[in-house]
Protein backbone atom coordinates (compact mmCIF):
# COMPACT_ATOMS: atom_id res chain seq x y z
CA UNK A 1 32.44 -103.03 169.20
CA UNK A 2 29.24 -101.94 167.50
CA UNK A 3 28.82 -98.53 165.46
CA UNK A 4 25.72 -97.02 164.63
CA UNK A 5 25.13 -94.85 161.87
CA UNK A 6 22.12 -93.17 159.90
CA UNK A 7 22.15 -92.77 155.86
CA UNK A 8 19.81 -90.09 154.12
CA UNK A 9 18.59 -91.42 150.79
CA UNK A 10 17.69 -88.94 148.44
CA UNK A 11 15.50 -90.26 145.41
CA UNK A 12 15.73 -88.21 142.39
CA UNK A 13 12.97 -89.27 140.06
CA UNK A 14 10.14 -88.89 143.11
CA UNK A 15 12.09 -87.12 145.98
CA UNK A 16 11.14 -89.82 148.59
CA UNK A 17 13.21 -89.67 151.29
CA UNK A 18 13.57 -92.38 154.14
CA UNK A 19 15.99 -92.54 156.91
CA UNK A 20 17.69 -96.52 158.16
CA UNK A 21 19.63 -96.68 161.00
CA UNK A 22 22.28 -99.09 160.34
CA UNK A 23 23.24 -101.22 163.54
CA UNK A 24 26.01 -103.83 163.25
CA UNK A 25 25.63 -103.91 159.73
CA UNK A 26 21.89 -104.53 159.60
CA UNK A 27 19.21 -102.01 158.33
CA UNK A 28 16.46 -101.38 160.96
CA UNK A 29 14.01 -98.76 160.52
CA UNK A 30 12.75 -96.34 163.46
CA UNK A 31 9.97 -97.63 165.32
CA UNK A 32 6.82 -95.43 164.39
CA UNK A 33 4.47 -93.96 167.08
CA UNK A 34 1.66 -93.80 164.42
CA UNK A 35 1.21 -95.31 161.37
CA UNK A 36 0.52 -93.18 158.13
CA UNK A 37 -2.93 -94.45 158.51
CA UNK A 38 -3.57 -92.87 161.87
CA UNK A 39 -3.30 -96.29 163.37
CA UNK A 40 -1.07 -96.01 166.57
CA UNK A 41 1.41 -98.31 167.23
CA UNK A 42 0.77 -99.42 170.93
CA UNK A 43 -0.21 -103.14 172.13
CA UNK A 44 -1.69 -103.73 175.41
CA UNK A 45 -0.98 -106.12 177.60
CA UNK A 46 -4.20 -107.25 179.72
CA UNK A 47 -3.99 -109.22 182.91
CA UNK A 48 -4.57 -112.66 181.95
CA UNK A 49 -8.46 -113.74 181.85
CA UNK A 50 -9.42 -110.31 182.20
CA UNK A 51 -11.97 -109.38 179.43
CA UNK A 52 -14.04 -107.27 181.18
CA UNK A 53 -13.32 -104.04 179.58
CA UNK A 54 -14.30 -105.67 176.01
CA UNK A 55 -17.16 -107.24 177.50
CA UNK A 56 -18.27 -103.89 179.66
CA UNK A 57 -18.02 -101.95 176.50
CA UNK A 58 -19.30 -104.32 173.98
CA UNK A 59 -20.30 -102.20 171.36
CA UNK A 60 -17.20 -100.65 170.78
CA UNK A 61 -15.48 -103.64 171.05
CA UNK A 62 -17.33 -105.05 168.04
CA UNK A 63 -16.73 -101.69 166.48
CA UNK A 64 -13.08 -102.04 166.52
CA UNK A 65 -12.38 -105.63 165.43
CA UNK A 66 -11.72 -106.99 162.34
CA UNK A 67 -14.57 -107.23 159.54
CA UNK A 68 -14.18 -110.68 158.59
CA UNK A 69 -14.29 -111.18 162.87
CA UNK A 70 -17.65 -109.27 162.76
CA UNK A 71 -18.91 -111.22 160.17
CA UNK A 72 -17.98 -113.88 161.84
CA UNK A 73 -19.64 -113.08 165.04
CA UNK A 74 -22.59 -112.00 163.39
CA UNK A 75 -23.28 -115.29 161.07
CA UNK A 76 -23.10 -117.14 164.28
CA UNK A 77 -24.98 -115.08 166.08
CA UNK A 78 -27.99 -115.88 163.29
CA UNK A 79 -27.20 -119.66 163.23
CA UNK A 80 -27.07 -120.02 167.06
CA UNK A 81 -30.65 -118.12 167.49
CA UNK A 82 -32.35 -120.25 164.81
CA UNK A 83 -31.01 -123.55 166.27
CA UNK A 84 -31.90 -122.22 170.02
CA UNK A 85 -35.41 -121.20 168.77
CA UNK A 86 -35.72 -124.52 166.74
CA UNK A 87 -34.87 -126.55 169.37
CA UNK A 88 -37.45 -124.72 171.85
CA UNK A 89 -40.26 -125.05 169.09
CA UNK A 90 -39.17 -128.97 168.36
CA UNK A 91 -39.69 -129.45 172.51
CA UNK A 92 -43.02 -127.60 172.71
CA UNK A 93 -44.50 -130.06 169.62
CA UNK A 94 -42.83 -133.01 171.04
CA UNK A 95 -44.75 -132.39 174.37
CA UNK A 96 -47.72 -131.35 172.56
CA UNK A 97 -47.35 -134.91 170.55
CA UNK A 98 -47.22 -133.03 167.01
CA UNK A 99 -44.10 -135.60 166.43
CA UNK A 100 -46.22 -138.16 166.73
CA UNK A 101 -49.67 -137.80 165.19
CA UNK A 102 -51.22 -135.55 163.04
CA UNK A 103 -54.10 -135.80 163.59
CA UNK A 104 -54.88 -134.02 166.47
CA UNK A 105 -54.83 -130.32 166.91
CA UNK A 106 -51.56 -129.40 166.23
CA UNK A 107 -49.63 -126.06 167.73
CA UNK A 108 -47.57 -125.44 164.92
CA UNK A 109 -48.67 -126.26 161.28
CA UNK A 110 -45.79 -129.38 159.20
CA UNK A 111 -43.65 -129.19 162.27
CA UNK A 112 -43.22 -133.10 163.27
CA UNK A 113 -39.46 -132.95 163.58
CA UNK A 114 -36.60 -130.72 164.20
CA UNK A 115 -35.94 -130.27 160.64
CA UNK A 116 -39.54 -128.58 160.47
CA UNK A 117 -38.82 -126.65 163.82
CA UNK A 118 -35.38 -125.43 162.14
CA UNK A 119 -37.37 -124.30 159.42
CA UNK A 120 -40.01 -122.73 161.22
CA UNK A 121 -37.52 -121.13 163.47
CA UNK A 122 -35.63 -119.37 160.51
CA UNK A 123 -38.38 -118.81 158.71
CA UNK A 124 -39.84 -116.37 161.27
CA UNK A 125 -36.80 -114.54 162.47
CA UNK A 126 -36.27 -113.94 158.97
CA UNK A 127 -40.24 -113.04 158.33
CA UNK A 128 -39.62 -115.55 155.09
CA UNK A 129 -43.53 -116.78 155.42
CA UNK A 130 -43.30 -119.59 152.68
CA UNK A 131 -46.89 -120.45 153.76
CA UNK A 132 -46.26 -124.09 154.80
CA UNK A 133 -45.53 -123.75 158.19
CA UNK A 134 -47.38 -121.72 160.53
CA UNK A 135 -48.48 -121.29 164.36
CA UNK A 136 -51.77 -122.09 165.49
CA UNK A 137 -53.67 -121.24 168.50
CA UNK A 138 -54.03 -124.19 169.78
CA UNK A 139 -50.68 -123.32 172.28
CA UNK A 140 -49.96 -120.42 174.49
CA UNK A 141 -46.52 -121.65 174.95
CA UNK A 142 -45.59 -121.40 171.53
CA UNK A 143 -47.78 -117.91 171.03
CA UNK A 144 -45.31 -116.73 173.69
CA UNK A 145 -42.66 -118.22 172.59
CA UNK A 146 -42.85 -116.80 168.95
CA UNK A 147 -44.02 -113.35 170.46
CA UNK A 148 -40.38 -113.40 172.16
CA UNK A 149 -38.70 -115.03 169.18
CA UNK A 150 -40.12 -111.68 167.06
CA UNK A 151 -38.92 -109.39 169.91
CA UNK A 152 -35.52 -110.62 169.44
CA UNK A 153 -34.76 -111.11 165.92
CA UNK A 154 -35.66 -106.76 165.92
CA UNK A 155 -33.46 -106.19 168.66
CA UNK A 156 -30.41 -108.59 166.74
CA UNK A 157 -31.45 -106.40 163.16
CA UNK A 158 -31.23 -102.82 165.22
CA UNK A 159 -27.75 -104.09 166.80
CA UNK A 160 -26.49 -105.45 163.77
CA UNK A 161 -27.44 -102.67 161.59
CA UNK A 162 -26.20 -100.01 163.71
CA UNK A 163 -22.79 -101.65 164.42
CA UNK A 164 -22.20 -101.39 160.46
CA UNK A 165 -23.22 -98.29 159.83
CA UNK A 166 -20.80 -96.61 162.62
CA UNK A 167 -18.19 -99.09 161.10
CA UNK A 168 -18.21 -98.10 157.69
CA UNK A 169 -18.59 -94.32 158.30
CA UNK A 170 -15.31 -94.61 161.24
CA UNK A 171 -12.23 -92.56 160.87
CA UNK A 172 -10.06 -95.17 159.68
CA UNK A 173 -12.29 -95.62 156.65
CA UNK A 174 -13.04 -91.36 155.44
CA UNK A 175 -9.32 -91.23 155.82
CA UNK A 176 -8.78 -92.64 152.29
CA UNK A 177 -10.82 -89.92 151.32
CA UNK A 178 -9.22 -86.81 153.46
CA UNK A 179 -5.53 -87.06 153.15
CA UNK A 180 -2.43 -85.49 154.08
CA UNK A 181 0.82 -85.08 152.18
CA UNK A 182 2.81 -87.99 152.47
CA UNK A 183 5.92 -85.82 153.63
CA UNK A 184 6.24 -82.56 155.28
CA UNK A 185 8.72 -79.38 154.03
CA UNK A 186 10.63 -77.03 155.34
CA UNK A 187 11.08 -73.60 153.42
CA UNK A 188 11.12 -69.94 153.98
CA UNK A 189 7.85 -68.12 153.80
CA UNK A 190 7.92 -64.24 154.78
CA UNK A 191 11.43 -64.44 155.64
CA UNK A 192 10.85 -67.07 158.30
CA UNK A 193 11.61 -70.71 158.34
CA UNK A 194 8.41 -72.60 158.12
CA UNK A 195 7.40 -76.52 158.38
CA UNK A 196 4.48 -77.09 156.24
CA UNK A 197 2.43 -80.34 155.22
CA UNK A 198 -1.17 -80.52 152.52
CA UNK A 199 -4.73 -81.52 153.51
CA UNK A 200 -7.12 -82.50 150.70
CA UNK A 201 -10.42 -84.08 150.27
CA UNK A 202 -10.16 -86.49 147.15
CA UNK A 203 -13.66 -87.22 147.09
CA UNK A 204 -14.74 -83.45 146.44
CA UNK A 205 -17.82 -83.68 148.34
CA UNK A 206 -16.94 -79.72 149.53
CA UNK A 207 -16.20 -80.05 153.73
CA UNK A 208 -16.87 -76.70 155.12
CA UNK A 209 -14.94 -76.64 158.37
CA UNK A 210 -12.67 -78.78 160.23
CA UNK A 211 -9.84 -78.12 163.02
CA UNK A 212 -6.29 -79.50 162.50
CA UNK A 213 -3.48 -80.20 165.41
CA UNK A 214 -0.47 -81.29 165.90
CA UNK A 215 1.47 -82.82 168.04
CA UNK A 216 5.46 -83.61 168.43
CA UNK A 217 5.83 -86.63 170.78
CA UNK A 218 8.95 -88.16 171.87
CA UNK A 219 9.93 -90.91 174.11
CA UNK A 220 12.96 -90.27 176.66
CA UNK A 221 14.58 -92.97 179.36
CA UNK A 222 14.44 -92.06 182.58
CA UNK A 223 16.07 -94.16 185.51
CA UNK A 224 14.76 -96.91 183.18
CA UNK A 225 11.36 -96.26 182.74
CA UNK A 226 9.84 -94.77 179.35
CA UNK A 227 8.04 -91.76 179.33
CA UNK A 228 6.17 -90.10 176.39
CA UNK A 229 6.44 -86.47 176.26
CA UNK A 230 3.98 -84.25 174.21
CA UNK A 231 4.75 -81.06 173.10
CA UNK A 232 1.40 -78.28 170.66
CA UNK A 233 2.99 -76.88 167.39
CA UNK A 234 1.21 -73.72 167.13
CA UNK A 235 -0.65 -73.40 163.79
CA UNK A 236 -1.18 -70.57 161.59
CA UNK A 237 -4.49 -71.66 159.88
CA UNK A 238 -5.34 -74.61 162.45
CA UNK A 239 -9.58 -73.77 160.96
CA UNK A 240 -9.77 -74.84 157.53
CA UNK A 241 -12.19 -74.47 154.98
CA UNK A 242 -11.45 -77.44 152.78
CA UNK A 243 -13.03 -77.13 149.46
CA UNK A 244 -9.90 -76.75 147.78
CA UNK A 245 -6.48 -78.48 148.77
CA UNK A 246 -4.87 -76.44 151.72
CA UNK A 247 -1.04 -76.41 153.31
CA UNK A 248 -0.91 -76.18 157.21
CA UNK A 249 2.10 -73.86 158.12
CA UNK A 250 4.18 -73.93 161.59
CA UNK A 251 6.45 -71.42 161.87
CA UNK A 252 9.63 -72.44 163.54
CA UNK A 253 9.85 -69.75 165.72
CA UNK A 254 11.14 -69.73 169.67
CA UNK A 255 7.90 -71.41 171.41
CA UNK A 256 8.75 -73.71 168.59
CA UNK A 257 9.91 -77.53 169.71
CA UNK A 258 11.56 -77.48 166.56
CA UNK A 259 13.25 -74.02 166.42
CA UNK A 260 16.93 -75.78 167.27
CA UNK A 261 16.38 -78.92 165.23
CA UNK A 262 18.61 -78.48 161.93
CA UNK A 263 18.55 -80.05 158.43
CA UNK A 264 21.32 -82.18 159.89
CA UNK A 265 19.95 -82.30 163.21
CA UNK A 266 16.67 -84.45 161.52
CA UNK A 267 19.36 -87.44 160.61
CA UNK A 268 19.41 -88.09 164.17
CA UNK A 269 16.80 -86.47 166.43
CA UNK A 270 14.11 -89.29 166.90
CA UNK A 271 10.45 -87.51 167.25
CA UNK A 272 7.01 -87.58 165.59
CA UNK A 273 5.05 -85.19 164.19
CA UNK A 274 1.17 -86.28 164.86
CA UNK A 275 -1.36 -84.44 163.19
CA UNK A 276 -5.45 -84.77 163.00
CA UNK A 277 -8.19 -83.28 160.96
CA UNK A 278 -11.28 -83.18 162.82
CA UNK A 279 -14.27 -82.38 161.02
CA UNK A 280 -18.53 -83.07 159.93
CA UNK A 281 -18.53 -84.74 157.08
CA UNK A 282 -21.71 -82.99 154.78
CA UNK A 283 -23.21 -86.31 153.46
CA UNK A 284 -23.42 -88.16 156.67
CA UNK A 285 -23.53 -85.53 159.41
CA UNK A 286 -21.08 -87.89 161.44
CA UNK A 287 -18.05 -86.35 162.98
CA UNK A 288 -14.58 -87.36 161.76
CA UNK A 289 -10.98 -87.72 162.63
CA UNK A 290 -7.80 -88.10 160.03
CA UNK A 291 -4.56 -88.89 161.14
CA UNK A 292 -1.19 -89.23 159.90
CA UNK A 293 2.07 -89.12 161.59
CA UNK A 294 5.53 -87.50 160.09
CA UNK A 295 8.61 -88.51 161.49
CA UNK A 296 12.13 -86.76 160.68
CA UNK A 297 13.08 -88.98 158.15
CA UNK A 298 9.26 -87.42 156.26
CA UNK A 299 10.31 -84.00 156.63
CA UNK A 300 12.19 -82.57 153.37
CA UNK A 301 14.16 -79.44 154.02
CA UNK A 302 14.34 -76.81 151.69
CA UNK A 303 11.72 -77.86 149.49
CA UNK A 304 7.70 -76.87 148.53
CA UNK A 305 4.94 -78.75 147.05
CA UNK A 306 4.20 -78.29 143.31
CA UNK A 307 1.34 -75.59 142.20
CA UNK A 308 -1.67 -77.56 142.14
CA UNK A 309 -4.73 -75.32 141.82
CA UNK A 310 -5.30 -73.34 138.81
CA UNK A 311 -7.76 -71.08 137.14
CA UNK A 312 -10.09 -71.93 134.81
CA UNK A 313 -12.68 -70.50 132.41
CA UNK A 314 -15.75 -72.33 134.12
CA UNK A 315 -13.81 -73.92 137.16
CA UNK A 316 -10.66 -74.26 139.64
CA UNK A 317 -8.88 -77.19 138.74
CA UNK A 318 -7.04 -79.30 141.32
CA UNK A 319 -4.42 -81.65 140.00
CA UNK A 320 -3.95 -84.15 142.61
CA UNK A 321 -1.88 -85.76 140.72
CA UNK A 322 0.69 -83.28 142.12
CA UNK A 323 -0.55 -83.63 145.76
CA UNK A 324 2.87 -85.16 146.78
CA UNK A 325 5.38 -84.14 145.15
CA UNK A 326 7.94 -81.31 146.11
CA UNK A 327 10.73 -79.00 144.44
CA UNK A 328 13.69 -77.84 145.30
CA UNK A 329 13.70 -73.84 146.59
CA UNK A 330 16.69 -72.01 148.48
CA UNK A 331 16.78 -72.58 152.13
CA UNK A 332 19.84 -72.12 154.65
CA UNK A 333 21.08 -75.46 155.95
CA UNK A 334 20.53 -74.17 159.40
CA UNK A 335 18.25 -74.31 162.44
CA UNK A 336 15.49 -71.59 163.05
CA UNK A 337 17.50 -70.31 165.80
CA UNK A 338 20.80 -69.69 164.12
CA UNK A 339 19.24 -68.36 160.51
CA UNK A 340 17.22 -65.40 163.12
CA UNK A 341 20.42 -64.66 165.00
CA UNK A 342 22.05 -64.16 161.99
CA UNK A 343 25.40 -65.82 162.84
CA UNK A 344 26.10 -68.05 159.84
CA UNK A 345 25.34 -66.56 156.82
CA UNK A 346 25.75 -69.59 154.67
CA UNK A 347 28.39 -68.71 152.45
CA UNK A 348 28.63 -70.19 148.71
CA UNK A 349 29.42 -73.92 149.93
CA UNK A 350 26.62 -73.98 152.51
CA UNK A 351 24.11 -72.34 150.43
CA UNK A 352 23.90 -75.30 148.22
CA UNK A 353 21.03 -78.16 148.99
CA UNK A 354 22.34 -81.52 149.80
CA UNK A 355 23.94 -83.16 147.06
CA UNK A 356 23.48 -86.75 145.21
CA UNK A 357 25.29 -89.18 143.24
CA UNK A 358 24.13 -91.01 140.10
CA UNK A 359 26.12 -92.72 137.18
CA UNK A 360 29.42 -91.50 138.74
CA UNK A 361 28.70 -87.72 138.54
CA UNK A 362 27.98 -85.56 142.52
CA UNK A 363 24.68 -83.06 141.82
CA UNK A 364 24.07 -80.43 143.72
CA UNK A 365 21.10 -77.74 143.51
CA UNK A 366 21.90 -74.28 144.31
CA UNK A 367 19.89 -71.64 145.23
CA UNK A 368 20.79 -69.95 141.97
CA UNK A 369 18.51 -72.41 140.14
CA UNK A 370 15.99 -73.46 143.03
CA UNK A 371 13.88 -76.11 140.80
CA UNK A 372 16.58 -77.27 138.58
CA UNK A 373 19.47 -79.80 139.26
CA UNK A 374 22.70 -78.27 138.19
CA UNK A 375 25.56 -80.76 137.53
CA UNK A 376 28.63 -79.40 139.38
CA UNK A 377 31.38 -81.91 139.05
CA UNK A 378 32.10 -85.32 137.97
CA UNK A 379 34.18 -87.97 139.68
């Protein structure tokens, strides 16, 4: 008979929390719909033989893959030319009979072997001009030839050029720079329970506007088929100005998906917060996407992030140093729902935050002393 259970670790020196689910004795964590990253976790399975989506849509298929693949592709895609040019230039002085003599009126200038038509062949895609090797007009084929050879190598450069460019300036990549908090909270704001998460720019470079979103998705079994269900969270401040650090507040409010989800409700409710950042970035012009996903073992209840803006003489100061981490602050250890109809006051056992164990003494933090740990009893 197998048992299932879940275990909430609580870390005291950085207040990470993670969730396991313990099966049979064996740790196994919850299978993620997104990465932190923004990458989602989905793999498609094509029809065998079938690469005609990649091929239709080419240049967003080398968009997407791998560097070291595109530089891959791209080295070969040099290397293949030259040697196809080469070998066309090596043909058009072996019928001319430049391999041969050298004495008659040659089409192309110290090209008597493929090794010189190689050379030749490089040397013009890559407009190197050494001097040595040059065409003559004594062949229209090779005039044309050369004519389409130039044509080419600009269309490979534009192609090349532009595929980088949109690679290095994708989402994936301006995500290190735009980040969200790696966990979200839960705390009372106004009287009402609130989930709340940070968006910052580390770079500083000042973005203007940008639109945030989020998303809860779940997956659910029915007559054994999956389906993904999507549910809005409606935002308070969904357009952001983002020159300083911000925190994006959901109330948990009836609308809410999360109004009946609990503190203890998180340990086993499997969902997913997604959330994006779309915005211009100012140097580029290019639009942008960050993502990040938070799933209920991410969310902290009944804590806030740490102050991280203050003022200055000459400046605001951001301490991102303090971008992550959370206190403690008094919070009833009960759903949206129940805390607004107001039947379970938590009385003085409830009130306190989850406790914690270290060196043989049980912690608790009470909402007498919201940022402090206050050592109740001892085993």
């Amino acid at each position: 008979m197998s048992t299932e259970s879940e275990e909430h670790i609580i870390d005291i020196n950085n207040t990470s929390v993670h969730t396991l689910s313990k099966k049979n004795g064996k740790e196994r964590r919850r299978l993620r719909y997104m990465q932190k990253d923004g990458r989602f976790q989905v793999a498609f399975q094509k029809p065998p033989g079938d690469w005609s989506p990649y091929l239709l849509d080419i240049f967003t298929t080398l968009i997407e893959i791998r560097w070291r693949m595109m530089f891959l592709l791209f080295s070969l895609s040099y290397i293949l030319s030259w040697i196809f040019f080469g070998l066309c230039y090596w043909l058009i002085a072996y019928i001319h009979g430049d391999t041969q003599s050298s004495d008659n009126n040659p089409c192309m200038e110290n090209v008597r072997g493929f090794t010189g038509a190689f050379l030749f062949s490089m040397e013009t895609q890559a407009t190197i001009g050494y001097g040595s090797r040059g065409m003559t007009e004594n062949c229209i084929g090779a005039i044309i030839v050369v004519t389409i050879h130039n044509l080419f190598s600009c269309f490979l450069d534009t192609i090349i050029i532009g595929i980088i460019v949109v690679k290095m300036a994708s989402a994936r990549r301006r995500s290190q720079a735009v980040r969200f908090s790696s966990s979200a909270v839960v705390n009372l704001q106004n009287r009402v329970l609130c989930l709340s998460w940070r968006l910052g720019d580390f770079r500083g470079n000042h973005i203007l506007e940008g639109v945030v979103k989020a998303h809860l998705v779940r997956h659910v079994k029915k007559r054994g088929s999956v389906v993904m269900l999507y549910q809005d969270l409606d935002l308070e401040n969904p357009h952001v100005v983002l020159v300083t650090p911000t925190t994006i507040v959901h109330k948990l409010k009836p609308g809410s998906p999360l109004y009946r989800i609990g503190p203890d409700d998180l340990k086993r409710k499997k969902f997913e917060l997604l959330i994006s950042f779309t915005y211009t970035g100012d140097s580029t012009g290019l639009l942008h996407q960050t993502r990040t996903s938070y799933t209920s073992a991410d969310i902290r209840w009944g804590q806030r992030f740490h102050d991280i803006l203050k003022v200055g003489k000459r400046h605001y100061k951001v301490d991102y140093a303090m971008f992550n981490e959370t206190t403690w602050v008094p919070v009833p250890r009960l759903c949206a729902e129940a805390y607004e109809r107001g039947s379970g006051h938590p009385n003085e056992r409830n009130s306190l935050l989850p406790s914690f164990t270290v060196n043989s003494h049980i912690y608790w933090a009470t909402t007498n002393s919201p940022e402090e740990v206050v050592m109740q009893t001892s085993l």
